[in-house]
Protein backbone atom coordinates (compact mmCIF):
# COMPACT_ATOMS: atom_id res chain seq x y z
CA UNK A 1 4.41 -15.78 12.45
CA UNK A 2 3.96 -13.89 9.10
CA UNK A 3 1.24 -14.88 6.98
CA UNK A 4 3.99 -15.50 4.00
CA UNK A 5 6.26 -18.38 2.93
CA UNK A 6 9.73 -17.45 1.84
CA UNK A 7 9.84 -16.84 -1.57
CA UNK A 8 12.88 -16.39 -3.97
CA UNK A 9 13.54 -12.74 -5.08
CA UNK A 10 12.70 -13.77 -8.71
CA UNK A 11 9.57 -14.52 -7.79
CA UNK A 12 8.68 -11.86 -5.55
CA UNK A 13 9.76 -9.49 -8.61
CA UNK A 14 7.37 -11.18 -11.10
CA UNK A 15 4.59 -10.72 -8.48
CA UNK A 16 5.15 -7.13 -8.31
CA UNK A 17 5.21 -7.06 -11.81
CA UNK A 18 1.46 -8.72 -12.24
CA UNK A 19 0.19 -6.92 -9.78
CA UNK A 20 1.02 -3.39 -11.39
CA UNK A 21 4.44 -2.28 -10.37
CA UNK A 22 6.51 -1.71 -13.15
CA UNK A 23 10.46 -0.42 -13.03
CA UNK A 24 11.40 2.82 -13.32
CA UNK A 25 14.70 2.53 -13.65
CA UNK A 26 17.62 0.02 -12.90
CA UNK A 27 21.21 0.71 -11.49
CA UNK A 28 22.90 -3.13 -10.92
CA UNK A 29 20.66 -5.05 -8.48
CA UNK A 30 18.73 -1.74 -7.69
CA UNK A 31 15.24 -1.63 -8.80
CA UNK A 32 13.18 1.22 -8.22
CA UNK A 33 9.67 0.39 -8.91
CA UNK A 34 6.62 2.07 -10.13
CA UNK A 35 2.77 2.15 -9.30
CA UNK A 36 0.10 4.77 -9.78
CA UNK A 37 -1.02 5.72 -6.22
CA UNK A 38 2.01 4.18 -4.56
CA UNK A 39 5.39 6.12 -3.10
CA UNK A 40 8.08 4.48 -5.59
CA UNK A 41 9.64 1.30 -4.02
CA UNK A 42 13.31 0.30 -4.21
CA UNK A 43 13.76 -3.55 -4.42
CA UNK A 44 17.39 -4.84 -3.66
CA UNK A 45 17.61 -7.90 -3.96
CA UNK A 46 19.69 -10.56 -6.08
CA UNK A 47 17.45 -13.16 -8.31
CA UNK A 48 18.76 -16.16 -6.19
CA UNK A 49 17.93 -14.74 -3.08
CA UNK A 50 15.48 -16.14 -0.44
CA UNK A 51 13.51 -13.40 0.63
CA UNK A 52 12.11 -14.40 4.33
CA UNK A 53 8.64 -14.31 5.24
CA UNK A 54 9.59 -11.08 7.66
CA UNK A 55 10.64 -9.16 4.95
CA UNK A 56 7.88 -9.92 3.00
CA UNK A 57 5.74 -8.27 5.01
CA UNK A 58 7.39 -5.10 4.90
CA UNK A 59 7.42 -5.21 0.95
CA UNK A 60 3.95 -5.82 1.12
CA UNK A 61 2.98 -3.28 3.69
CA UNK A 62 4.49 -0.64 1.15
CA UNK A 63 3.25 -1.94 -1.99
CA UNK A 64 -0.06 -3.83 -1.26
CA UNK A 65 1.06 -7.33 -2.14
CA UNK A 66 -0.63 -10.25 -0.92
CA UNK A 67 0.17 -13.96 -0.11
CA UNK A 68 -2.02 -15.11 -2.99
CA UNK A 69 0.18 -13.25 -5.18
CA UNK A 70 3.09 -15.24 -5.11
């Protein structure tokens, strides 16, 4: 069981935002995403969209978010 609840995109976004990231540049849904000390990180995903707690772990395996962020 992963350690996160599901969480919509939207939010997951903001987080990423608060914690540092920053985008780079935009192409539709496509948001590459910035951070000093971090490989750039592509997030695909549509505002509406339920991200699973699964995934969530990945995203925050590359780009050091935590539960508490959300």
């Amino acid at each position: 069981m992963s350690a996160f609840p599901s969480a919509k995109a939207k939010q997951v976004l903001a987080a990423l935002l608060r914690i540092g990231w920053s985008i780079k540049r935009q192409n539709g849904s496509h948001r590459v995403l910035q951070r000093q000390g971090y490989d750039d990180f592509v997030f695909a995903f549509h505002q509406g969209e339920e991200i699973g707690g699964g995934m969530l772990q990945r995203i925050a395996k590359k780009t050091g978010l935590r539960p508490e962020d959300l």
